[in-house]
Every structure is written in C-alpha cells, then in structure tokens.
PDB file of N, CA and C in Angstrom:
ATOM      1  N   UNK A   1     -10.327 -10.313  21.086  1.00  0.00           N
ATOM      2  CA  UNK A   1     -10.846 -10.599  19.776  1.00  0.00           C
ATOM      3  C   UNK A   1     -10.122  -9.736  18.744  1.00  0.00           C
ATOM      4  N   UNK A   2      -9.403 -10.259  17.587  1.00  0.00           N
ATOM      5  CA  UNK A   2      -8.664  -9.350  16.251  1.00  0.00           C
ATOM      6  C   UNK A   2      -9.933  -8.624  16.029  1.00  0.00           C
ATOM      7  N   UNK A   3      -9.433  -7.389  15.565  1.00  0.00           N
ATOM      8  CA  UNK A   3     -10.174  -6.770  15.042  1.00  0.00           C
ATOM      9  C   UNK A   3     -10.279  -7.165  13.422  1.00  0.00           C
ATOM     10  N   UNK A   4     -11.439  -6.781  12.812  1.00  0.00           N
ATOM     11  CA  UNK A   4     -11.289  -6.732  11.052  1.00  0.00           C
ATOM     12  C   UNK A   4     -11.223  -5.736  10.340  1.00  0.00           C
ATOM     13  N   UNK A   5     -10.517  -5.582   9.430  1.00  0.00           N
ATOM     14  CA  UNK A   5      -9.858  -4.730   8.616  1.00  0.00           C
ATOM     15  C   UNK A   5     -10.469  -5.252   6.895  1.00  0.00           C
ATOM     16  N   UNK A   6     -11.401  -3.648   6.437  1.00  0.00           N
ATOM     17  CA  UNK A   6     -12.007  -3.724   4.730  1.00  0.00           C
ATOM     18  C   UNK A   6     -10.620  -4.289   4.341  1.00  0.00           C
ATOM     19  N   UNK A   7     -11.103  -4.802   2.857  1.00  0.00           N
ATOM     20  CA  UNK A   7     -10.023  -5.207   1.629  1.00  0.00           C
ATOM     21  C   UNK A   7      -9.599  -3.368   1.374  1.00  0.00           C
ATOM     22  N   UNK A   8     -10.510  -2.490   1.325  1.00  0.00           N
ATOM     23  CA  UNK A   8     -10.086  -1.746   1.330  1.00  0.00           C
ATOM     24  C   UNK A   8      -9.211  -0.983   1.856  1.00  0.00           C
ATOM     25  N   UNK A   9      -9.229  -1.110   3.162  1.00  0.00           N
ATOM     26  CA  UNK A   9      -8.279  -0.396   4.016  1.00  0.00           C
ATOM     27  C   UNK A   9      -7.071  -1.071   4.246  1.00  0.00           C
ATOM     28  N   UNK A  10      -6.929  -2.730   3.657  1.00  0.00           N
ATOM     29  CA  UNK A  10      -5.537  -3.362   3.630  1.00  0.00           C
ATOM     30  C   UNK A  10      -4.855  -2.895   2.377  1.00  0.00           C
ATOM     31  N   UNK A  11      -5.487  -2.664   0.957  1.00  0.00           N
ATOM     32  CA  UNK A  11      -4.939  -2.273  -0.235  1.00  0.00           C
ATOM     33  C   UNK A  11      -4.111  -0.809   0.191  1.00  0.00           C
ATOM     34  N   UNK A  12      -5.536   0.046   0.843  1.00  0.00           N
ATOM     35  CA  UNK A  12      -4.686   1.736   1.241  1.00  0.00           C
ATOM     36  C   UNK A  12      -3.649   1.932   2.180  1.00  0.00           C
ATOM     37  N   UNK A  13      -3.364   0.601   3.043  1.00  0.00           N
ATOM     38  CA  UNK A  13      -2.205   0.471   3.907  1.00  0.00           C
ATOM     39  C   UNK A  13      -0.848  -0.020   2.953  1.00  0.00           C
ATOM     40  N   UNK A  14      -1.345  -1.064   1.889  1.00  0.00           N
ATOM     41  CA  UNK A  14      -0.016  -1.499   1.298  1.00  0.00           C
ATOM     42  C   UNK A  14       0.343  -0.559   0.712  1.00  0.00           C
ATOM     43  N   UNK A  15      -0.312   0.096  -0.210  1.00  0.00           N
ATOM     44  CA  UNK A  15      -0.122   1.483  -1.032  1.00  0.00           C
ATOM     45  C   UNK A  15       0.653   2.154   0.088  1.00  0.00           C
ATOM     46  N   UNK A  16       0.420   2.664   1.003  1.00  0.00           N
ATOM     47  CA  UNK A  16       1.342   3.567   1.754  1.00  0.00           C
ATOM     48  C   UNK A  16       2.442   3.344   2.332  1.00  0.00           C
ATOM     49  N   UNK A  17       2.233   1.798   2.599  1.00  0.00           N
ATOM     50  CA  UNK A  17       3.526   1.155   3.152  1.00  0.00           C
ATOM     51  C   UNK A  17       4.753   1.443   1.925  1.00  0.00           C
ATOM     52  N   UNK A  18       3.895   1.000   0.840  1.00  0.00           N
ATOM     53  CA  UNK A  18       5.289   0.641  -0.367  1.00  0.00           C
ATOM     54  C   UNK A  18       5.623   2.087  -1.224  1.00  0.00           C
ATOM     55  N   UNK A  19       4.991   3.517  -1.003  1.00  0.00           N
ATOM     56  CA  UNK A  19       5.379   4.524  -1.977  1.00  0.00           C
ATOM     57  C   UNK A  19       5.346   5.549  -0.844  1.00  0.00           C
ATOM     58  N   UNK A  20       4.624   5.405   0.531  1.00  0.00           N
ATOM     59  CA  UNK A  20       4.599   6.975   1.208  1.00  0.00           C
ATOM     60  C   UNK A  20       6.022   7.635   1.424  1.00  0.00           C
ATOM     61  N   UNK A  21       6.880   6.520   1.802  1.00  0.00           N
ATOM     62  CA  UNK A  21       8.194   6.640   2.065  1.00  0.00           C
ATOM     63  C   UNK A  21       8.598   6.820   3.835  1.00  0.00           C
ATOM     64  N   UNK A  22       7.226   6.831   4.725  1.00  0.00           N
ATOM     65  CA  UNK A  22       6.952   6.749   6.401  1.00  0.00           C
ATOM     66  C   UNK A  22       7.828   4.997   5.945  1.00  0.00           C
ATOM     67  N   UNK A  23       8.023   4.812   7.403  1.00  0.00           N
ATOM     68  CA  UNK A  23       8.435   3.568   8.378  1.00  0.00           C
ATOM     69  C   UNK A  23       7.486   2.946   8.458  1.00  0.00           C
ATOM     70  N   UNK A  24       7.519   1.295   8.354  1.00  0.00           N
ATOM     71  CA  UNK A  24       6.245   0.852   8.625  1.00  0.00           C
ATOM     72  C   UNK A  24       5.865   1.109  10.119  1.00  0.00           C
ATOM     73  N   UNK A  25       7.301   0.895  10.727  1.00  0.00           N
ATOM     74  CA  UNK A  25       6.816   1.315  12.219  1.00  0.00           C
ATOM     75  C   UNK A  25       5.476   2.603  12.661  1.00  0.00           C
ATOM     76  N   UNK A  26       6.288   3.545  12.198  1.00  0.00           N
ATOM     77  CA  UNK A  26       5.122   4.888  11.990  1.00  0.00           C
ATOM     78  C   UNK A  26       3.867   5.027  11.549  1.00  0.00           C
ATOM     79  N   UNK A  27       3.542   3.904   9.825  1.00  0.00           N
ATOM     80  CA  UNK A  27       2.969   3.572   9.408  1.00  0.00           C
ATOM     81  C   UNK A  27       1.730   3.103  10.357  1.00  0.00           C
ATOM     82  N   UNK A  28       2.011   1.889  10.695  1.00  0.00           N
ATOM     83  CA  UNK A  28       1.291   0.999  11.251  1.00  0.00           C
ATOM     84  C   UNK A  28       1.086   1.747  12.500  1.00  0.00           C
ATOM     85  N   UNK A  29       1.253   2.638  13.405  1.00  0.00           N
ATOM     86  CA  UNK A  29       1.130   3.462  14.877  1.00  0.00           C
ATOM     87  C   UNK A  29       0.011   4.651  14.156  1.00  0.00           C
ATOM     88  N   UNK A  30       0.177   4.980  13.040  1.00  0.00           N
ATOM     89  CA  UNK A  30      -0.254   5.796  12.067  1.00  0.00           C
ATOM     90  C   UNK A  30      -2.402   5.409  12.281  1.00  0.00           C
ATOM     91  N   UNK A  31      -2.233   4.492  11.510  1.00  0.00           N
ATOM     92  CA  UNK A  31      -2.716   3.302  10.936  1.00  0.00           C
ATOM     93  C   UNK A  31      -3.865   2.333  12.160  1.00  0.00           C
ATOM     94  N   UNK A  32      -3.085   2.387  13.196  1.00  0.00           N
ATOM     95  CA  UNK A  32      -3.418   1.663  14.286  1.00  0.00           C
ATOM     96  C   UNK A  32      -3.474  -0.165  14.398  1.00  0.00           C
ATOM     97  N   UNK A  33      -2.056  -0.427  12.953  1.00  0.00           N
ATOM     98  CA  UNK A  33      -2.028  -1.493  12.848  1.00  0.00           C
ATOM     99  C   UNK A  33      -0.947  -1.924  13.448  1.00  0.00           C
ATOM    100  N   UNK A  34      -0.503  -3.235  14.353  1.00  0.00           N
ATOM    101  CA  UNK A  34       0.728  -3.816  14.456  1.00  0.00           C
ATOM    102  C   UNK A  34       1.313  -3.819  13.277  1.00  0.00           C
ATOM    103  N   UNK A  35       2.727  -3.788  13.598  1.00  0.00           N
ATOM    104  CA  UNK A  35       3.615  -3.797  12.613  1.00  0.00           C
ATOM    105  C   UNK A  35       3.771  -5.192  11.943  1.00  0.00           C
ATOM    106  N   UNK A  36       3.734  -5.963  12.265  1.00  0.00           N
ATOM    107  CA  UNK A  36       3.774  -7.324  11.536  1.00  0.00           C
ATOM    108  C   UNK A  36       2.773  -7.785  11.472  1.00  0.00           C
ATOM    109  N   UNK A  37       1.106  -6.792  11.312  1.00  0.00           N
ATOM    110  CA  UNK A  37      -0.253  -7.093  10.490  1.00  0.00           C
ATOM    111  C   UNK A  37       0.916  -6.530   9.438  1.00  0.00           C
ATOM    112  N   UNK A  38       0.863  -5.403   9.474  1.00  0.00           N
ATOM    113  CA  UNK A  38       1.237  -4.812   8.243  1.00  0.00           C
ATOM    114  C   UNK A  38       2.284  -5.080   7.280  1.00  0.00           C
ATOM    115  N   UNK A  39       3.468  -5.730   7.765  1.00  0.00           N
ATOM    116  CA  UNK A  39       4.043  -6.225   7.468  1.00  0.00           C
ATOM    117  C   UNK A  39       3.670  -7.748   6.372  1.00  0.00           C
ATOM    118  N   UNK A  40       2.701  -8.390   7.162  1.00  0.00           N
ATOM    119  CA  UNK A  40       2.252  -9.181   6.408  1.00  0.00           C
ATOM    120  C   UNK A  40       1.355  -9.225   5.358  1.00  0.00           C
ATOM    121  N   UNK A  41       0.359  -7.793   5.564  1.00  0.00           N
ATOM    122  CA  UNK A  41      -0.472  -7.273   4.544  1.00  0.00           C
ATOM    123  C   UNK A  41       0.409  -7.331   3.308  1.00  0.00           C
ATOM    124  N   UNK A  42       1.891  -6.697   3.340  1.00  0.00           N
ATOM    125  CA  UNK A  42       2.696  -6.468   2.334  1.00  0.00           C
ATOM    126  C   UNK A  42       2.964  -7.565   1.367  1.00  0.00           C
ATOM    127  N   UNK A  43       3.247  -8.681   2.438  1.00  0.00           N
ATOM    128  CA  UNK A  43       3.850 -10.211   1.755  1.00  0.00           C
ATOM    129  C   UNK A  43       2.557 -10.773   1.189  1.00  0.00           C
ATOM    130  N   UNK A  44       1.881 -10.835   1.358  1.00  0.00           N
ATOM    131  CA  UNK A  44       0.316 -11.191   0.905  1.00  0.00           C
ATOM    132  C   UNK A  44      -0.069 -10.607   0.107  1.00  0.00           C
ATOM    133  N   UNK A  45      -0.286  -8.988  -0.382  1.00  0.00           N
ATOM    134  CA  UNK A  45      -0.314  -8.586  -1.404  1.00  0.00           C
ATOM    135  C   UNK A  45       0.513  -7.265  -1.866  1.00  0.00           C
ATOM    136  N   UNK A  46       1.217  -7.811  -2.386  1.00  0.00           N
ATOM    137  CA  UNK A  46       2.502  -6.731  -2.919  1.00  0.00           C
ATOM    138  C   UNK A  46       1.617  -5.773  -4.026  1.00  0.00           C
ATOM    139  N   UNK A  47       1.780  -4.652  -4.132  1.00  0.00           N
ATOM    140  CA  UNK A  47       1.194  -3.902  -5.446  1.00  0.00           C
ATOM    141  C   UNK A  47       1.879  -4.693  -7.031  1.00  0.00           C
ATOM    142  N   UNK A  48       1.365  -4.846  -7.826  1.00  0.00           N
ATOM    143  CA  UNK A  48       1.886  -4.683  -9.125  1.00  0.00           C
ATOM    144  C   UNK A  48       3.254  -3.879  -9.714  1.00  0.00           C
ATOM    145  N   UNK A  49       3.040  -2.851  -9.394  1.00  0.00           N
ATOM    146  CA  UNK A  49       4.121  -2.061  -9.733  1.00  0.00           C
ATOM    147  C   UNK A  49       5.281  -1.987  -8.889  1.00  0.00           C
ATOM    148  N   UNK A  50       4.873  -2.493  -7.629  1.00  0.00           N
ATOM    149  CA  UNK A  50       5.705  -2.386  -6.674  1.00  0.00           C
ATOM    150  C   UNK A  50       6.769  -3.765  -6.458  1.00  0.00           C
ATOM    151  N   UNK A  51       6.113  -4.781  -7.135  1.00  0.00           N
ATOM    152  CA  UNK A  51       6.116  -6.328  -6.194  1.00  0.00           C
ATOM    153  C   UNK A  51       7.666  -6.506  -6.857  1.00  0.00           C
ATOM    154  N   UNK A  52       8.267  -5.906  -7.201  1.00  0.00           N
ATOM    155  CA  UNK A  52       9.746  -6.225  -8.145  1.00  0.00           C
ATOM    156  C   UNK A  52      10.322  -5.318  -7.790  1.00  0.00           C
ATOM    157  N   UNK A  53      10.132  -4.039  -8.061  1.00  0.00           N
ATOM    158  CA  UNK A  53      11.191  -2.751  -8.400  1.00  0.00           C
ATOM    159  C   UNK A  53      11.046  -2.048  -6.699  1.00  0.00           C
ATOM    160  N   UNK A  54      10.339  -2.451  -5.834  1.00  0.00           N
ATOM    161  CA  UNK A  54      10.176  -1.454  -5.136  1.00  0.00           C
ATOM    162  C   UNK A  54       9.079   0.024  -5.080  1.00  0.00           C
ATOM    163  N   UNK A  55       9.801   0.769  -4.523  1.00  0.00           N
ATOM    164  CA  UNK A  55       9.395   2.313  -5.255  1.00  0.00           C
ATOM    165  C   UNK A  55      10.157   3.224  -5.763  1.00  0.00           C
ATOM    166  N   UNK A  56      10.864   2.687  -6.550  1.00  0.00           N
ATOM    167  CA  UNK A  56      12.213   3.558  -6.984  1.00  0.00           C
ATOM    168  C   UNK A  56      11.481   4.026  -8.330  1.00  0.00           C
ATOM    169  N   UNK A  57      12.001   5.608  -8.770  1.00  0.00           N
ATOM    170  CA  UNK A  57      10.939   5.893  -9.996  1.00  0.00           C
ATOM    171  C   UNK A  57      12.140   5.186 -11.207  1.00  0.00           C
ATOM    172  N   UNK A  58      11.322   5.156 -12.291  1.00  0.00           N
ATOM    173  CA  UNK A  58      12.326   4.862 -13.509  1.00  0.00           C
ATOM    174  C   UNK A  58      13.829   5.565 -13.449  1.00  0.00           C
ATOM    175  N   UNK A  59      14.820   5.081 -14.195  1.00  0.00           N
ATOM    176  CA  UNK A  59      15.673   5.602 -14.288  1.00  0.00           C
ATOM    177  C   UNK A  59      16.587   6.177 -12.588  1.00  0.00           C
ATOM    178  N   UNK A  60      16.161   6.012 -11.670  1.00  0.00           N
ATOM    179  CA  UNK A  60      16.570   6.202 -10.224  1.00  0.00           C
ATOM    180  C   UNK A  60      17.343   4.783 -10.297  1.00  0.00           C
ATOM    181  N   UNK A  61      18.027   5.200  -9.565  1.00  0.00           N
ATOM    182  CA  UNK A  61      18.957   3.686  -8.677  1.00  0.00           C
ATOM    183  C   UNK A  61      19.112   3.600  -7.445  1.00  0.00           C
ATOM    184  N   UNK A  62      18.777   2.113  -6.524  1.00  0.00           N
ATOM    185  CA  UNK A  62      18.740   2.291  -5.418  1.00  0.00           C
ATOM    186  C   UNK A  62      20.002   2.065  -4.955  1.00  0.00           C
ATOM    187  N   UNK A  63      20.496   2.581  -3.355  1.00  0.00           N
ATOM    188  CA  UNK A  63      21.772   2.576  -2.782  1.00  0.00           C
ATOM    189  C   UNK A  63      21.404   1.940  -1.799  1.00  0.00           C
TER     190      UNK A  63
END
C-alpha cells in the first residue's frame, strides 16, 4: 500500500529539493521518499520563484 504524504510535507520537500543544494538522490533517502516521488513532486509543483530561474541568486550565472 503507497504511503500518504501532507500537502505539507510535499511543499517542504520541493522547497528543499529546489534551494537546499543536497541531491535529490540524498534528498529523497533523507526524506524517506523514492526518488522519482520526488522527482515528480517537483514537476507537479515547481515553487514560484523557482519554476524559471532555478536557484541561482540574482545577478549569479549558471555554468
């Protein structure tokens, strides 16, 4: 049986996925989520600030 996961605790996973700067791999072992829950948590709801730029701060450029 999947387990269920709060709205809450999918928002505090994307948040960490997209700014902690961990691996989702790590993340999600972290977390105690498969990597492609989490993965998909991401594609499903991207942060606002995040859903374009990434996490790169202003004025940074990515390589």
């Amino acid at each position: 049986m999947a387990k269920e996961y709060t709205d809450e605790f999918r928002r505090d996973a994307v948040r960490m996925a997209t700014t902690s700067g961990l691996t989702r791999p790590r993340l999600s072992s972290d977390l105690g989520v498969g990597v492609s829950t989490l993965n998909k948590w991401v594609q499903q709801h991207p942060l606002p600030d995040t859903a374009l730029h990434g996490n790169v701060p202003k004025g940074d450029t990515m390589i």
